[in-house]
Protein backbone atom coordinates (compact mmCIF):
# COMPACT_ATOMS: atom_id res chain seq x y z
CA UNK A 1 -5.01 -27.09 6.43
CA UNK A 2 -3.43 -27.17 2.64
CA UNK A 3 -1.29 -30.17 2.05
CA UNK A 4 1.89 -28.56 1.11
CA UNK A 5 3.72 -31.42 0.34
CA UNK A 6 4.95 -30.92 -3.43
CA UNK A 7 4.19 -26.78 -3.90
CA UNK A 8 6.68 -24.50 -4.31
CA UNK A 9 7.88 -21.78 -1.77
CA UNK A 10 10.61 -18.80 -2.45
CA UNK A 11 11.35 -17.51 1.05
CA UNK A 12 13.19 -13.75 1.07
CA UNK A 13 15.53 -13.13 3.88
CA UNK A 14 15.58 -16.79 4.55
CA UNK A 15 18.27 -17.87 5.44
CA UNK A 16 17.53 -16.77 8.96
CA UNK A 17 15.12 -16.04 11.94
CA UNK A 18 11.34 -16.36 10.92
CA UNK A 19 12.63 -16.76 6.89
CA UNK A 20 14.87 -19.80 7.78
CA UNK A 21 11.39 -21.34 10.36
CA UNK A 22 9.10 -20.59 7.03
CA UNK A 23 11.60 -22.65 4.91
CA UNK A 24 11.88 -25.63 7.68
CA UNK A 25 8.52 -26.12 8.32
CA UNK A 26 7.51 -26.08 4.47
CA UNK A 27 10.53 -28.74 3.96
CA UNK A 28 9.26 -30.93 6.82
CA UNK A 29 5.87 -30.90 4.76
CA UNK A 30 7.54 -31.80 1.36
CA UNK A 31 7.70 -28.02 -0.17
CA UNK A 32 10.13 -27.21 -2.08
CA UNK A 33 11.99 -24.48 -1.73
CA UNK A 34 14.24 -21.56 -2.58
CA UNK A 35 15.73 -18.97 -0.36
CA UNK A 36 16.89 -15.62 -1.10
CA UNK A 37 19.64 -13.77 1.40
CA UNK A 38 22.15 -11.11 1.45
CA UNK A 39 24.48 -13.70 3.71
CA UNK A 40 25.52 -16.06 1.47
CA UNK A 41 27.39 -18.05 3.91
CA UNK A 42 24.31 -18.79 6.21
CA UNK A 43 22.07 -19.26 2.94
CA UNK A 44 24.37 -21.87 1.63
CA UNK A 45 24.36 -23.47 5.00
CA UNK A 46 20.75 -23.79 5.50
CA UNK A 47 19.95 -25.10 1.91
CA UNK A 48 22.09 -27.47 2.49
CA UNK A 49 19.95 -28.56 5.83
CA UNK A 50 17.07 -28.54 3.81
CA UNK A 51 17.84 -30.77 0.72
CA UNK A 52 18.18 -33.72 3.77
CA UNK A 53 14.58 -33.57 3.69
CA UNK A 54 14.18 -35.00 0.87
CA UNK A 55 13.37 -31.57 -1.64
CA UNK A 56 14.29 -29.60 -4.35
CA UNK A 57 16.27 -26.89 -2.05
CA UNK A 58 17.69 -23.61 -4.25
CA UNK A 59 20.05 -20.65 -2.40
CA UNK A 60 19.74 -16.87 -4.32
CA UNK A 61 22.13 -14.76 -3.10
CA UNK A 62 19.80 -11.66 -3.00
CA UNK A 63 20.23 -7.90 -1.92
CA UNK A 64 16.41 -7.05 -1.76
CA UNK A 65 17.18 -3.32 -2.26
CA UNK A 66 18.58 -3.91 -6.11
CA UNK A 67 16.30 -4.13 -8.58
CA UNK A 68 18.68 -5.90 -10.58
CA UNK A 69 19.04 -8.29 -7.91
CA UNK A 70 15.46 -9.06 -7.73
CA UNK A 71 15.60 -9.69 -11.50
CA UNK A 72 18.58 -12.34 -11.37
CA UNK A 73 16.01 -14.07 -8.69
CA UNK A 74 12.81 -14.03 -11.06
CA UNK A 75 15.34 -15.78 -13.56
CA UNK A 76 16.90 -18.12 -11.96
CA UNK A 77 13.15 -19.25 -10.32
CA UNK A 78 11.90 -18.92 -13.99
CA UNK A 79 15.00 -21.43 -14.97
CA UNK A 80 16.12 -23.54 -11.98
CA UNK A 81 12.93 -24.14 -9.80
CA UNK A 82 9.11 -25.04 -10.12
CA UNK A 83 5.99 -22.56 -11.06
CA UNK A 84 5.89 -20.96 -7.17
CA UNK A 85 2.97 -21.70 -5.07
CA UNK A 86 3.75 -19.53 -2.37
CA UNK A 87 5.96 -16.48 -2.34
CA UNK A 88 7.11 -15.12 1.48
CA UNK A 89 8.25 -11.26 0.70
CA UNK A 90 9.87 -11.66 4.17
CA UNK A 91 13.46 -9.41 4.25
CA UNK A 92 13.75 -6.89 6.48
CA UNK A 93 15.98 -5.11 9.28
CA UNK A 94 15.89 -2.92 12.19
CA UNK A 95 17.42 -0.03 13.37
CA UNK A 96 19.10 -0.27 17.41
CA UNK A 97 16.83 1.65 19.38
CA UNK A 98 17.13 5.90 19.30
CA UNK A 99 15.67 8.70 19.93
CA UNK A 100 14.27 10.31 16.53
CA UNK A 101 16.70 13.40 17.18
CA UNK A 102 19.81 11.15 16.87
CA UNK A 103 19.04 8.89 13.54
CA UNK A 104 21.16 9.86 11.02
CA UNK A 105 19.99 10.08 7.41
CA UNK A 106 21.99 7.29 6.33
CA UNK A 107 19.96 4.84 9.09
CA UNK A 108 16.76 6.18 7.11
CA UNK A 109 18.05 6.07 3.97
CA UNK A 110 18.70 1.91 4.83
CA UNK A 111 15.37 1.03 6.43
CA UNK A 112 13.74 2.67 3.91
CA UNK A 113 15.88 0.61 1.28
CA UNK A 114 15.46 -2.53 2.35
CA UNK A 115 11.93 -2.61 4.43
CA UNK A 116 9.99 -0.28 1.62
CA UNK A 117 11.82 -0.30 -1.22
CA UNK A 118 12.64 -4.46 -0.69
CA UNK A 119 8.84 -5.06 -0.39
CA UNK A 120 7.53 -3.14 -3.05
CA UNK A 121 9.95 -5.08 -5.46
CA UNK A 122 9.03 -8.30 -3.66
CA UNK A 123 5.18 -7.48 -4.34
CA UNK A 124 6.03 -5.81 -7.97
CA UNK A 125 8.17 -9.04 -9.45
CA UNK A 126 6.50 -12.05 -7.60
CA UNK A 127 3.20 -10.16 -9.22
CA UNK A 128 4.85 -10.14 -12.45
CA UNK A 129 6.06 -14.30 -12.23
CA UNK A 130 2.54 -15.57 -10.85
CA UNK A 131 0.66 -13.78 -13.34
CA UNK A 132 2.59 -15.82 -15.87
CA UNK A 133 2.62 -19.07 -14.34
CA UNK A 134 -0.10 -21.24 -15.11
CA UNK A 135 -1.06 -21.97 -11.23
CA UNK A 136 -2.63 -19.65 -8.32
CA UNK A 137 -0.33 -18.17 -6.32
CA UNK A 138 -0.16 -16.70 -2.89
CA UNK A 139 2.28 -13.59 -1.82
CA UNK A 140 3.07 -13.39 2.06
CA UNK A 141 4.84 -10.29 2.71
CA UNK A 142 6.15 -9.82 6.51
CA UNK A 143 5.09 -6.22 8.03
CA UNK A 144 5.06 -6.22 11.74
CA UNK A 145 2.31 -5.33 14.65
CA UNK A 146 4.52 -2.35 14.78
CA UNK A 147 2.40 -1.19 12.07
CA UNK A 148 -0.22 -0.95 14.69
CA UNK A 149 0.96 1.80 16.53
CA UNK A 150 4.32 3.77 17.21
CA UNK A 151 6.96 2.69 19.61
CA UNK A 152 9.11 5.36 20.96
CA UNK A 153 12.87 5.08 20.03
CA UNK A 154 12.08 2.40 16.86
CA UNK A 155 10.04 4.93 14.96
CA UNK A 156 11.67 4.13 11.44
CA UNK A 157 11.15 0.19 12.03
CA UNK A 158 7.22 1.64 12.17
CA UNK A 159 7.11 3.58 9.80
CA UNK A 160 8.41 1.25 6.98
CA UNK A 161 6.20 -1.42 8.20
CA UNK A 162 2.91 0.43 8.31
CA UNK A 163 3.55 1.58 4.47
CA UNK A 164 4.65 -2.15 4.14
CA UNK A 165 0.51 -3.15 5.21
CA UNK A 166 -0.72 -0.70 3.09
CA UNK A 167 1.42 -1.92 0.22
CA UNK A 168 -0.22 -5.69 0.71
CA UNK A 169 -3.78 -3.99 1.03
CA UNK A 170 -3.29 -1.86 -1.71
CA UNK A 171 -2.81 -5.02 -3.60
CA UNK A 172 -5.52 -7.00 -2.30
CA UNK A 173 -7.81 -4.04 -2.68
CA UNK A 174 -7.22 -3.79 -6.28
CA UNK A 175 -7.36 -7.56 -6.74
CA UNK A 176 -11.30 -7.49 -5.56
CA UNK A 177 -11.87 -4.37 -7.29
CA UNK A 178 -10.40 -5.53 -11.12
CA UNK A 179 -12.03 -9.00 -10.00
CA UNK A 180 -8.44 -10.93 -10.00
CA UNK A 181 -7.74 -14.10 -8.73
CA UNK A 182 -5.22 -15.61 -9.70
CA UNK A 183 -2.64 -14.02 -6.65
CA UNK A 184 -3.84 -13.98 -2.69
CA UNK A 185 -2.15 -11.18 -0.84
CA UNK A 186 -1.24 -11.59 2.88
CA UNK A 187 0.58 -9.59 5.58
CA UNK A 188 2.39 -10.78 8.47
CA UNK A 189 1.74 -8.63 11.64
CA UNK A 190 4.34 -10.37 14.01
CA UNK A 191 5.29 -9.47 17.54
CA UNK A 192 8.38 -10.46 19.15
CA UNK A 193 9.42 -13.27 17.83
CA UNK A 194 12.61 -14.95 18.29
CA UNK A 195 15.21 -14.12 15.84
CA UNK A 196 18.19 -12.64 14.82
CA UNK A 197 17.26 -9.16 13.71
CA UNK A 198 18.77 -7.30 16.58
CA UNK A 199 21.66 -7.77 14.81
CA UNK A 200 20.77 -6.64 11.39
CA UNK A 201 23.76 -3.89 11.64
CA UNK A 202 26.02 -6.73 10.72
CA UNK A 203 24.52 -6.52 7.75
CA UNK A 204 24.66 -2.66 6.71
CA UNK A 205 25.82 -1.67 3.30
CA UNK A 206 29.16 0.36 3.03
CA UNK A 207 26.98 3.47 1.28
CA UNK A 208 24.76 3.25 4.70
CA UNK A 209 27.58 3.79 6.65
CA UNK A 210 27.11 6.23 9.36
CA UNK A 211 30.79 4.96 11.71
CA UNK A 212 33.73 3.17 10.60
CA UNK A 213 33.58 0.49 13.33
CA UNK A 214 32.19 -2.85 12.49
CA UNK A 215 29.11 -3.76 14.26
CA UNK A 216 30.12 -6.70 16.11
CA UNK A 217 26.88 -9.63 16.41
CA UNK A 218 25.44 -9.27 19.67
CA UNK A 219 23.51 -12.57 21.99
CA UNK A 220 19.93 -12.55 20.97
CA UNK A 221 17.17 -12.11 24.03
CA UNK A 222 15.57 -15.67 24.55
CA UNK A 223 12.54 -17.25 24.83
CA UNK A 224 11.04 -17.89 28.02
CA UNK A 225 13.79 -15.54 30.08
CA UNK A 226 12.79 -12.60 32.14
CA UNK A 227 13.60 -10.12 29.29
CA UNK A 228 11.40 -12.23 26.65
CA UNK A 229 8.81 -12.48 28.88
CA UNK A 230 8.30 -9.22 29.42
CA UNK A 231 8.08 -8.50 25.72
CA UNK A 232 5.96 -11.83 25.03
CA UNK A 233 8.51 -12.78 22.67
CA UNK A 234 7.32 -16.32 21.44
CA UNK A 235 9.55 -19.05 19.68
CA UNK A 236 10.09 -19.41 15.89
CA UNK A 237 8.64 -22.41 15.73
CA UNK A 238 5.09 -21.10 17.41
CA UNK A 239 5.37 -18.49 15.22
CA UNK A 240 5.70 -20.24 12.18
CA UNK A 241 2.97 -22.60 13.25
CA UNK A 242 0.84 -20.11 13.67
CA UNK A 243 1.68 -18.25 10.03
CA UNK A 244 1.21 -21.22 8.32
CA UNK A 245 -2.15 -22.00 9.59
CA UNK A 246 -3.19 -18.60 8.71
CA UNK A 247 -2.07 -18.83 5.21
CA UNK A 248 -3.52 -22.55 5.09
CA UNK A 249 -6.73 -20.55 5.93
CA UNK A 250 -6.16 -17.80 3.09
CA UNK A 251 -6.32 -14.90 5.43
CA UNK A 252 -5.18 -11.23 4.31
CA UNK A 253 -3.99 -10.16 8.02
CA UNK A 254 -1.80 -13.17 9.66
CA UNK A 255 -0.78 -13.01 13.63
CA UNK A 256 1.69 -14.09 15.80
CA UNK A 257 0.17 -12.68 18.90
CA UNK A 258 -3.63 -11.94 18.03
CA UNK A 259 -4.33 -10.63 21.65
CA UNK A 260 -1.62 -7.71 21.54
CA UNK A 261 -1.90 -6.86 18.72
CA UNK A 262 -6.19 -6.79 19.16
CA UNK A 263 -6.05 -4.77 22.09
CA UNK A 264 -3.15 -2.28 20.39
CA UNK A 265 -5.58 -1.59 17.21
CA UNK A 266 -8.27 -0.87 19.85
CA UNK A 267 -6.12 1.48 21.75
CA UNK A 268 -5.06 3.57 18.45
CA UNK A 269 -8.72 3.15 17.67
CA UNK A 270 -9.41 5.19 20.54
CA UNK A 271 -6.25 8.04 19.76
CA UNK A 272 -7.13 8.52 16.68
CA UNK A 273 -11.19 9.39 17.11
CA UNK A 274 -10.96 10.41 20.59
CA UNK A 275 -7.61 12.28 20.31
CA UNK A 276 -5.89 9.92 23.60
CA UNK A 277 -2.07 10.10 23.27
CA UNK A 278 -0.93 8.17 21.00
CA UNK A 279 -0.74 4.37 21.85
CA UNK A 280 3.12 3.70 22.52
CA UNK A 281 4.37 0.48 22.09
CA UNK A 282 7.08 0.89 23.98
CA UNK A 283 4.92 1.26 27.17
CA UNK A 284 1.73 -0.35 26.32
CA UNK A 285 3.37 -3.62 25.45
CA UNK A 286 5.41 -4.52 28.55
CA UNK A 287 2.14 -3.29 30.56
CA UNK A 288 -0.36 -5.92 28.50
CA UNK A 289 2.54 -9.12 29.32
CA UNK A 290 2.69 -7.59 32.95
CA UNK A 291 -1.12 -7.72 33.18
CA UNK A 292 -0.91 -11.11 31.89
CA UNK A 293 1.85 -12.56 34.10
CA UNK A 294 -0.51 -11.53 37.17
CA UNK A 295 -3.36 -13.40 36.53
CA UNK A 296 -3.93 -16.26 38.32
């Protein structure tokens, strides 16, 4: 395992769910770090929680789908905070669950915004600072094992996450081609994972607007209950120890839940040269956990 006591870490979407678990863990090792979030009120908060530990803790506030936003970021890093080590390109929302005949082009136009558009920037101007810098550095940009396969009713979550993988590989792929080493590219393939996502309308932008009523924040499915079972949704904390060992490690594809998503790239394997159905997530998933819970 690296010894990250005294790098550098700028965490994206931090200030919450896996983002805000990155940040912890990295503090609790002697990291410093810097998060970027649209909520500046939970940002503040948790850097806050962090400097206790003893490290240089920065707060951005940070709308991923600006560009100009992501340059105010690069220059406040470039003036306020170490060379950065590591670089998690983790911001990103969801969509509540609905059939593809009832999204509205407004919910597309704000996944697309934030999941695509917010990770190609992330890759694009933490590429730009590393390359300057005089260390190695390592970009970790959060897709999902929903780039695996589809899942009925969160198509657009899929969809920007699959281009999200092929962004990172794109990357990498051109890094061993041009013979570059200087940046490591990684993507995060969680499952569920406790967090607060499911409540990401809370944080739509008035010009994604699709109804004047305020999404209200909503109780977040827990660990270990019926419902989280049957989804194999897994702590933050196992999570995060499990992405951090991975990136220790210097691997390009980074788990939460290596068996799912194993057995989903097998199934799609299988639809795509044998021309099965397509492998659904939203069935296949709560069938592997079932299968699971019944063995002795």
């Amino acid at each position: 395992m690296i010894d990250f006591k005294g790098k550098s870490a700028v965490i994206t979407g931090g200030a919450s769910g896996i983002g805000l678990g990155i940040a912890t863990a990295l503090a609790n090792q002697g990291c410093n770090i810097a998060i970027t979030d649209i909520n500046e009120k939970k940002g503040q908060a948790a850097v806050k929680e962090l400097a206790k530990k003893g490290v240089k803790a920065l707060f951005i506030h940070h709308d991923v789908t600006k560009e100009a936003d992501w340059d105010t970021v690069i220059a406040t890093l470039k003036k306020a905070f170490p060379p950065v080590d590591y670089a998690f390109n983790n911001a990103g929302i969801i969509l509540q669950p609905a059939p593809l005949t009832e999204i509205k082009v407004k919910d597309w136009e704000w996944i697309i915004s934030v999941n695509m558009w917010g990770a190609l920037f992330g890759l694009r101007k933490f590429t730009e600072l590393m390359e300057q810098q005089d260390i190695n550095g390592h970009i970790v940009t959060t897709s999902s094992t929903a780039a695996a396969s589809v899942t009925s009713t969160w198509v657009p979550y899929c969809v920007t996450k699959v281009a999200v993988l092929r962004m990172v590989e794109g990357y990498q792929a051109e890094a061993n081609l041009f013979g570059k080493t200087k940046i490591k590219y990684s993507a995060i393939m969680p499952a569920v994972v406790y967090s607060n996502i499911g409540n990401s309308e809370t944080y739509r932008l008035p010009e994604y607007a699709t109804s004047d009523v305020p999404a209200v924040e909503q109780p977040n499915i827990q660990p270990g209950s019926p419902e989280g079972d049957s989804m194999g949704m897994i702590t933050t904390e196992l999570a995060v120890e499990r992405i951090l060992k991975q990136v220790s490690y210097g691997h390009t594809y980074i788990y939460t839940h290596r068996d799912l998503t194993s057995a989903l790239i097998l199934s799609e394997t299988n639809s795509l040269l044998l021309n099965n159905p397509p492998t659904d997530q939203a069935v296949f998933n709560g069938a592997h956990y079932a299968k699971k819970a019944a063995r002795p």
